[in-house]
N, C-alpha and C. Protein backbone atom coordinates (compact mmCIF):
# COMPACT_ATOMS: atom_id res chain seq x y z
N UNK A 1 34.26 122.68 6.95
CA UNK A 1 32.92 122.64 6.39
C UNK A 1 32.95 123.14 4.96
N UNK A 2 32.27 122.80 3.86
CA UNK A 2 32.11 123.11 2.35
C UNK A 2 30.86 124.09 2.73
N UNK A 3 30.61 124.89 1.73
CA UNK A 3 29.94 125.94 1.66
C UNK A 3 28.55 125.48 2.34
N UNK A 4 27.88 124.05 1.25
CA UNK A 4 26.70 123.75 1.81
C UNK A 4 26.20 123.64 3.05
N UNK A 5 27.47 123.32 3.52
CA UNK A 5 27.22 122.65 5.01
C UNK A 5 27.47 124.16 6.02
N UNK A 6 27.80 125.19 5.68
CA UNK A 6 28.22 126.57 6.11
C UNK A 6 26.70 127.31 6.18
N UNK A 7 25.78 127.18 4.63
CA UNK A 7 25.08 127.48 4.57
C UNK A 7 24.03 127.11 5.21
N UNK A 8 23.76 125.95 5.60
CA UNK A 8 22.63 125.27 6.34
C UNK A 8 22.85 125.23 7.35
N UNK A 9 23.97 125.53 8.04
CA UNK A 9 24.41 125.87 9.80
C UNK A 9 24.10 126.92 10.05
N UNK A 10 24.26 128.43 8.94
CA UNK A 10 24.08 129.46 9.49
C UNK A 10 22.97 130.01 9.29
N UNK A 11 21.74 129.25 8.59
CA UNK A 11 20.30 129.12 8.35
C UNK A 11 19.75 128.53 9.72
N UNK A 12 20.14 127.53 10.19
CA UNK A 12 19.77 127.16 11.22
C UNK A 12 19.84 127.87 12.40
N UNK A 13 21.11 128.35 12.63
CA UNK A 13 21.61 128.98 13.78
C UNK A 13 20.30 130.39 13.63
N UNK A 14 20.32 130.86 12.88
CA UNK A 14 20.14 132.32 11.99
C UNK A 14 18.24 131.90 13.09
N UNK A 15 17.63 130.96 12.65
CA UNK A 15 16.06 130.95 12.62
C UNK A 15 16.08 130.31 14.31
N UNK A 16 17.48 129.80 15.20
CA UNK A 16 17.47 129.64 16.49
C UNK A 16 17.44 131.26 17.28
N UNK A 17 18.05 131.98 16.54
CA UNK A 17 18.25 133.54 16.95
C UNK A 17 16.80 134.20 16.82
N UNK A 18 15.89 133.89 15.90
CA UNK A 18 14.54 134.64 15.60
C UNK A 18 13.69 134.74 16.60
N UNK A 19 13.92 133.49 17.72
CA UNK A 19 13.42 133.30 18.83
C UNK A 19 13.71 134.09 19.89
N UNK A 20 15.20 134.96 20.01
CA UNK A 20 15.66 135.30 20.65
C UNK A 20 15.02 136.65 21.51
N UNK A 21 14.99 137.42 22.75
CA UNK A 21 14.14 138.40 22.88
C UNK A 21 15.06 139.90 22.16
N UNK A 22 14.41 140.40 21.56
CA UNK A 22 14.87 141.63 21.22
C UNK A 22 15.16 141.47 19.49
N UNK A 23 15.04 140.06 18.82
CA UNK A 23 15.49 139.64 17.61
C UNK A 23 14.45 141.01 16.49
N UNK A 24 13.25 141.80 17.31
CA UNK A 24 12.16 141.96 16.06
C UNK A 24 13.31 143.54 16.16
N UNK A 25 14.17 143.79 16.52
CA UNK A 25 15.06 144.87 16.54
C UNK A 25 15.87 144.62 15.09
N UNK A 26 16.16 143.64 14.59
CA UNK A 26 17.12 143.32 13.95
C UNK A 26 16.79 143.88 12.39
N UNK A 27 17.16 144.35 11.92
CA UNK A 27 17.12 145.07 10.25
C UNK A 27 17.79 144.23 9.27
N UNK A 28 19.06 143.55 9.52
CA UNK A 28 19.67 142.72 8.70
C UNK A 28 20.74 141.90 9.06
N UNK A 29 20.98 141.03 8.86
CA UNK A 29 22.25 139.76 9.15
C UNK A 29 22.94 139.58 7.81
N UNK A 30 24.26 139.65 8.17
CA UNK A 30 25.21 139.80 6.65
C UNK A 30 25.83 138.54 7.16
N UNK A 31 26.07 137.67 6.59
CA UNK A 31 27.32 136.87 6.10
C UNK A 31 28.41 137.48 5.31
N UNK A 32 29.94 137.40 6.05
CA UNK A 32 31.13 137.85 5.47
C UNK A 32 32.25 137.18 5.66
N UNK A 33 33.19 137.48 4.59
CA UNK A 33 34.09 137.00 5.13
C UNK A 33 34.73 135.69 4.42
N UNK A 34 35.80 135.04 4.85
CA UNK A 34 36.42 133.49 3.85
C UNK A 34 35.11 132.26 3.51
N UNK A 35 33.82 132.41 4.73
CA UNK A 35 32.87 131.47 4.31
C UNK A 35 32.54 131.65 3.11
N UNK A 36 31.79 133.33 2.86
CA UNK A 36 31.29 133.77 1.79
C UNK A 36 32.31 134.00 0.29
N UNK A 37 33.46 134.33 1.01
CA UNK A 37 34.57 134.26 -0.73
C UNK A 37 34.89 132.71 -0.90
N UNK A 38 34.23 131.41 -0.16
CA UNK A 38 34.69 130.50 -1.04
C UNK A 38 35.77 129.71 -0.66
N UNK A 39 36.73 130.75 0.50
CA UNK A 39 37.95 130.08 0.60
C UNK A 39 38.33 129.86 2.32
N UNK A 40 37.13 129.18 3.22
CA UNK A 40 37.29 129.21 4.47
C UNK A 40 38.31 127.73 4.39
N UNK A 41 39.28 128.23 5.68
CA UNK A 41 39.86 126.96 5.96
C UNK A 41 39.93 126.24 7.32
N UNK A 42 40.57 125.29 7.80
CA UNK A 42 39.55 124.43 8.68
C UNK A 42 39.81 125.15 10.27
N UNK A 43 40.24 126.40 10.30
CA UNK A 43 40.39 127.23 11.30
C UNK A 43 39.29 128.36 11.36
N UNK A 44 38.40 128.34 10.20
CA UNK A 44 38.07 129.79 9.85
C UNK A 44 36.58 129.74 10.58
N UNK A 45 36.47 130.66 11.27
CA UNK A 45 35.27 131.23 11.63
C UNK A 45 34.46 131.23 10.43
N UNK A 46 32.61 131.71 11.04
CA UNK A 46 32.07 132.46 10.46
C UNK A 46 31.14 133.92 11.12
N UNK A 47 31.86 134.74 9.87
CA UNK A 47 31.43 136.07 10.11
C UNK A 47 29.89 136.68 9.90
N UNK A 48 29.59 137.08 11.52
CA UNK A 48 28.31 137.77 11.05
C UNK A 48 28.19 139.11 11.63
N UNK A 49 27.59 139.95 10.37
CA UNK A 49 27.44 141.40 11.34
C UNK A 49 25.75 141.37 11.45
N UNK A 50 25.64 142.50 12.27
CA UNK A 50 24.05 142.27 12.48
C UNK A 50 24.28 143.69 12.63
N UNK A 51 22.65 144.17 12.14
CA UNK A 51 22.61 145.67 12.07
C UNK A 51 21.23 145.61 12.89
N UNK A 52 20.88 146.40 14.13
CA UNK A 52 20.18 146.73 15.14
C UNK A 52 19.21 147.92 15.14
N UNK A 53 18.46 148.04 15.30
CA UNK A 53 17.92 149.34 15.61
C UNK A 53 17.70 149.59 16.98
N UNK A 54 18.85 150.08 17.60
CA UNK A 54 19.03 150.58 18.90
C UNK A 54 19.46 152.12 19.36
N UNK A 55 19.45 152.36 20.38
CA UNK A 55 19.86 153.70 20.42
C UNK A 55 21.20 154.12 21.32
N UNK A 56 21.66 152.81 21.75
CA UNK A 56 22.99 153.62 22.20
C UNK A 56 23.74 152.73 22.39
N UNK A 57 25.00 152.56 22.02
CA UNK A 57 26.09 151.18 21.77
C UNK A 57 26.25 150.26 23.52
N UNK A 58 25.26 150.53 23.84
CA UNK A 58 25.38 149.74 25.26
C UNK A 58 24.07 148.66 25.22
N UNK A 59 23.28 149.38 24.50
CA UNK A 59 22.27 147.91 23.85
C UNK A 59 22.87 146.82 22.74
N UNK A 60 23.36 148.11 21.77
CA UNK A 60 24.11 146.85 20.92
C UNK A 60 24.88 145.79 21.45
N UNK A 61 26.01 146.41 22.26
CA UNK A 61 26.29 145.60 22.52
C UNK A 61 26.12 144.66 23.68
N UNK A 62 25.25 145.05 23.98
CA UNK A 62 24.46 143.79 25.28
C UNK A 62 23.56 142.91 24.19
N UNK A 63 23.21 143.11 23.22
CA UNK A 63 22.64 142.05 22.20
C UNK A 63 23.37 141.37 21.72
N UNK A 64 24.99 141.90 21.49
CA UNK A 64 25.79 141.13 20.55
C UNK A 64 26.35 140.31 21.66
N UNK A 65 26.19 140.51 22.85
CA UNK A 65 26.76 139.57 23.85
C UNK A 65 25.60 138.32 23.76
N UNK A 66 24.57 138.60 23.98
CA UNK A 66 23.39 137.66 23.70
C UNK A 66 23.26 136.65 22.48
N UNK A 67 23.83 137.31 21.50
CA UNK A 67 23.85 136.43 20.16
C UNK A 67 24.89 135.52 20.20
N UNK A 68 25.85 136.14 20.58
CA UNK A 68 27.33 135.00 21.00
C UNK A 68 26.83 134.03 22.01
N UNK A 69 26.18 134.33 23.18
CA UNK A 69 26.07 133.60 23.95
C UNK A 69 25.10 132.26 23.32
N UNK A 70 24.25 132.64 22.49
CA UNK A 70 22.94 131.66 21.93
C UNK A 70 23.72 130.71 20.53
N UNK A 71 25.14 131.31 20.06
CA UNK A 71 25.49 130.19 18.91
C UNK A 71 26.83 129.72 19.08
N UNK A 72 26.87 129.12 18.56
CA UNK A 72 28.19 128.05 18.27
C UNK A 72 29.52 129.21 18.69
N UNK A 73 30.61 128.37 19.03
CA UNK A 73 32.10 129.36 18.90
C UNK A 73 32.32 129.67 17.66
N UNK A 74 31.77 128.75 17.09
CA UNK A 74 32.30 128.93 15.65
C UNK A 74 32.25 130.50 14.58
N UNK A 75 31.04 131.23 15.58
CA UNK A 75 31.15 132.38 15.29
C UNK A 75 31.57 133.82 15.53
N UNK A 76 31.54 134.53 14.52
CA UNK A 76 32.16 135.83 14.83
C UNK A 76 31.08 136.96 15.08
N UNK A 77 31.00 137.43 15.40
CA UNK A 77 29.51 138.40 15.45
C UNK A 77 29.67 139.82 15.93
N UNK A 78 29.38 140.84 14.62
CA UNK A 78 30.04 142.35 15.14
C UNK A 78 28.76 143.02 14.90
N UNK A 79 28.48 143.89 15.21
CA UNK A 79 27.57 145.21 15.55
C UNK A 79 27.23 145.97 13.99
N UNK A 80 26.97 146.14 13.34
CA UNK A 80 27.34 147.13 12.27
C UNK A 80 27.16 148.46 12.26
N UNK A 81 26.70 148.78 13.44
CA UNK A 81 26.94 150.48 13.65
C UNK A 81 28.22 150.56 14.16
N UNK A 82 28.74 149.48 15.00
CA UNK A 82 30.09 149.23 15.61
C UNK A 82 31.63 148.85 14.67
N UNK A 83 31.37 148.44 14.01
CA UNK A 83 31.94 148.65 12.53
C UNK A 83 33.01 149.80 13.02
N UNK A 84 34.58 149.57 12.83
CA UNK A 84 35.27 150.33 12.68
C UNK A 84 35.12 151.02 10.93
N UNK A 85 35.85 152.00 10.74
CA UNK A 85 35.48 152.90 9.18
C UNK A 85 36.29 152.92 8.89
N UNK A 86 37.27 152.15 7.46
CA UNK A 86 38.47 152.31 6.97
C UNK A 86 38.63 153.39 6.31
């Protein structure tokens, strides 16, 4: 996929998720990653973190199971409180 076509998939996908129950939790959706530097290749995922307002990593991640379950394989989808810390 070329950027455009990256961008209007993950707009789409993005406003199929708004529907989702628990979505008015959500604070922010990042795009990251080879989509966003420009240089995805025809293996490459796309990366999304999502930042939650939840209270204990057993919601998060029962949402982030929910979000995977509602889009494409094509994506990657991490927690951002879950975020390992380099």
């Amino acid at each position: 996929m070329n950027s455009d076509e990256i961008d209007k998939f993950v707009n789409n996908s993005v406003e199929r998720l708004k529907n989702m129950q628990g979505f008015e939790k959500v604070r922010f959706i990042m795009l990251y990653g080879s989509s966003v530097e420009g240089i995805p290749r025809e293996e490459s995922d796309i990366d999304l973190c999502i930042d939650i307002d939840a209270d204990t990593d057993y919601e998060r991640s029962s949402f982030r199971l929910k979000v995977l379950s509602e889009l494409s394989d094509l994506f990657d989808v991490q927690i951002f409180e879950q975020l390992p810390l380099m």
